[in-house]
N, C-alpha and C. Protein backbone atom coordinates (compact mmCIF):
# COMPACT_ATOMS: atom_id res chain seq x y z
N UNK A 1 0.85 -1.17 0.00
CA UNK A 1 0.00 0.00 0.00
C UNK A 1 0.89 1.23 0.00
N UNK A 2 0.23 2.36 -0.73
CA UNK A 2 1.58 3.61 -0.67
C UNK A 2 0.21 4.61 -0.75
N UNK A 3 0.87 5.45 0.06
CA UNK A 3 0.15 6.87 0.43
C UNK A 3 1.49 7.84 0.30
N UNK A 4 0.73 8.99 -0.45
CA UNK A 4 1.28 10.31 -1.13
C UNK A 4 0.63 11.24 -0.36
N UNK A 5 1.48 12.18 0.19
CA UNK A 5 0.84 13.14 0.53
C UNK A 5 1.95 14.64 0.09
N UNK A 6 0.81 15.18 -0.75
CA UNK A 6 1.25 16.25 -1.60
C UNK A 6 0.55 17.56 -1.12
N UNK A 7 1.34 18.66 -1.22
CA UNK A 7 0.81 19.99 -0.71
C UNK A 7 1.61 20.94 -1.18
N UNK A 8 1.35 22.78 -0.79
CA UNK A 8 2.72 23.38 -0.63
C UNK A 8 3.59 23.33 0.67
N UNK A 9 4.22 23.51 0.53
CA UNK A 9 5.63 23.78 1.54
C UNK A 9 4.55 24.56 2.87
N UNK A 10 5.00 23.84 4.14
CA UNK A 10 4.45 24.18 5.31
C UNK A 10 2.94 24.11 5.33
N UNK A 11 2.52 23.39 5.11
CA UNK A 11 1.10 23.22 5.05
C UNK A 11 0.48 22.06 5.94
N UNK A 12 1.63 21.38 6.52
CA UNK A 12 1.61 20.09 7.63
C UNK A 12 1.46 19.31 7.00
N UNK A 13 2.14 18.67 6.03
CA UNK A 13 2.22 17.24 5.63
C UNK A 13 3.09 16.40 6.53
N UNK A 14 4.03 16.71 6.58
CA UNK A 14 4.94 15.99 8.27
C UNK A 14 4.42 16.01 8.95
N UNK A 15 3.26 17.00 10.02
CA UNK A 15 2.92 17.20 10.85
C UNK A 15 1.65 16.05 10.97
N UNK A 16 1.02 16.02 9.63
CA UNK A 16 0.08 15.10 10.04
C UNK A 16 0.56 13.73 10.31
N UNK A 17 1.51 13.63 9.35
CA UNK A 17 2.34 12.13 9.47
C UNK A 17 2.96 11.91 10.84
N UNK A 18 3.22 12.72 11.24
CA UNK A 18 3.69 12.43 12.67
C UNK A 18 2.70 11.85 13.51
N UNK A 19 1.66 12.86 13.33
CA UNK A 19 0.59 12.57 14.45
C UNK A 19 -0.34 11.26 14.00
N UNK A 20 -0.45 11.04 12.73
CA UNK A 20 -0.98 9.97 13.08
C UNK A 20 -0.55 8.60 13.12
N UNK A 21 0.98 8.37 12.36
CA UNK A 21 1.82 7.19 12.07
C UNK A 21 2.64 7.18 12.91
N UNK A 22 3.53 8.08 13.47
CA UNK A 22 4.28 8.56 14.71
C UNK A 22 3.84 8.33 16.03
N UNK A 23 2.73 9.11 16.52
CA UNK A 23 1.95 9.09 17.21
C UNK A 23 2.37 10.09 18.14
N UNK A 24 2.67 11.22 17.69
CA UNK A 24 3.01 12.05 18.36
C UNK A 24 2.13 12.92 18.48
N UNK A 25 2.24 14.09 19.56
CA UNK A 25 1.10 14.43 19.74
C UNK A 25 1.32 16.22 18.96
N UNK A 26 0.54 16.49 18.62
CA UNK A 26 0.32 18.25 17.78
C UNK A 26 1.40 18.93 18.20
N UNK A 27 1.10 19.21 19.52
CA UNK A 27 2.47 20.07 19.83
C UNK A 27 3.69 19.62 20.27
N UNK A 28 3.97 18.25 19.79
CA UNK A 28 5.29 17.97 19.35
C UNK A 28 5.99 18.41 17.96
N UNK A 29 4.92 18.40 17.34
CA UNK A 29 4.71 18.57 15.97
C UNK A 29 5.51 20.25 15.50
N UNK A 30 5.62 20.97 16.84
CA UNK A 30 5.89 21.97 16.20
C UNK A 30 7.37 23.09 16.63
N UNK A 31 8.05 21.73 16.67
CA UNK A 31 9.57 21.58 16.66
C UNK A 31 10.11 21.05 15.39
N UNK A 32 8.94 20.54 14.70
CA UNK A 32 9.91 19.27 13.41
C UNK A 32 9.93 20.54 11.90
N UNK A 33 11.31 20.35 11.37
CA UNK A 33 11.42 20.65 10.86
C UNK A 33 11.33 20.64 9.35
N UNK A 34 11.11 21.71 7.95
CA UNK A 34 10.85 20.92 7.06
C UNK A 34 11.29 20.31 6.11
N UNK A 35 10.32 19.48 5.45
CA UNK A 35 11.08 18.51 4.43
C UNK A 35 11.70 19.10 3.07
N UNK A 36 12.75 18.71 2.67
CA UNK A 36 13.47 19.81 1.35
C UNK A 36 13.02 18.61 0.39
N UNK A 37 12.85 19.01 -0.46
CA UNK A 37 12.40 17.82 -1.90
C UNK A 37 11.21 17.22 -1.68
N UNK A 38 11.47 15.97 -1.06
CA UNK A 38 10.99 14.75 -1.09
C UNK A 38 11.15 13.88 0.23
N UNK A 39 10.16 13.14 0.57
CA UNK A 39 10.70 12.04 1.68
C UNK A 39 10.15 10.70 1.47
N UNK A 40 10.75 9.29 1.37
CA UNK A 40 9.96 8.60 1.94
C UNK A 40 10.39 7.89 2.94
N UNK A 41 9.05 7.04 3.24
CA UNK A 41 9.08 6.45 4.65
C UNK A 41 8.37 4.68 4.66
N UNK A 42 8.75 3.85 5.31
CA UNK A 42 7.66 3.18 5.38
C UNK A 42 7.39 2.80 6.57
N UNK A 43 6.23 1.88 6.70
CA UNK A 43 5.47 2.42 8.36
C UNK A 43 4.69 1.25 8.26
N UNK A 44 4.52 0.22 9.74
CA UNK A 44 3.51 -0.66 9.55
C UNK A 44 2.30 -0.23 9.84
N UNK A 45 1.31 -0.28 9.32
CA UNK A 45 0.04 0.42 9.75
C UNK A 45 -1.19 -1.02 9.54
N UNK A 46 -1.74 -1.43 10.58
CA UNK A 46 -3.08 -2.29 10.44
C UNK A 46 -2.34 -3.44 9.72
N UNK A 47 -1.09 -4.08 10.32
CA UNK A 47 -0.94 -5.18 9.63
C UNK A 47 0.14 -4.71 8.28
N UNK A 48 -0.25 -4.08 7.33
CA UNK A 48 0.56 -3.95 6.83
C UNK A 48 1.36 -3.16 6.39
N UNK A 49 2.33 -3.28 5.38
CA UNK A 49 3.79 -1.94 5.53
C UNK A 49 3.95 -0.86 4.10
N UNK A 50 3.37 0.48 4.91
CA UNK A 50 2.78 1.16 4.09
C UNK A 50 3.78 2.07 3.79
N UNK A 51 4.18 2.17 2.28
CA UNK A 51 4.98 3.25 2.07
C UNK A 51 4.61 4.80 1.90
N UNK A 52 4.74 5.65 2.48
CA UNK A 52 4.60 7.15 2.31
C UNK A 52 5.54 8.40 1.90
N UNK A 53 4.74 8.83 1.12
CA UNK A 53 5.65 9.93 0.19
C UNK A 53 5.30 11.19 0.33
N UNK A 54 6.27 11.97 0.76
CA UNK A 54 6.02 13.33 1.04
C UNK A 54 6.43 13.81 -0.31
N UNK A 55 5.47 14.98 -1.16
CA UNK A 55 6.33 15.97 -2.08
C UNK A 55 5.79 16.80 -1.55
């Protein structure tokens, strides 16, 4: 499974990824710094291992 999550710059695409795959909580969220390019990641979620792509 692969999830994209696309936006402009500072719009909380990390931020959401944190909070909900991370599990961190919002205002952790607002120490992390941002992503230059591109990121990916993969993450087990519900069993299985989900790749995620930040642009």
């Amino acid at each position: 499974m692969k999830i994209s999550l696309v936006g402009l710059g500072g719009c909380g695409k990390t931020s959401l990824y944190s909070v909900v795959f991370a599990e961190k909580t919002p205002q952790d969220t607002k120490s992390l710094s941002p992503t230059i390019l591109y990121e990916t990641r993969r993450h087990p979620f519900l069993g299985l291992q989900v790749g995620i792509y930040f642009h």
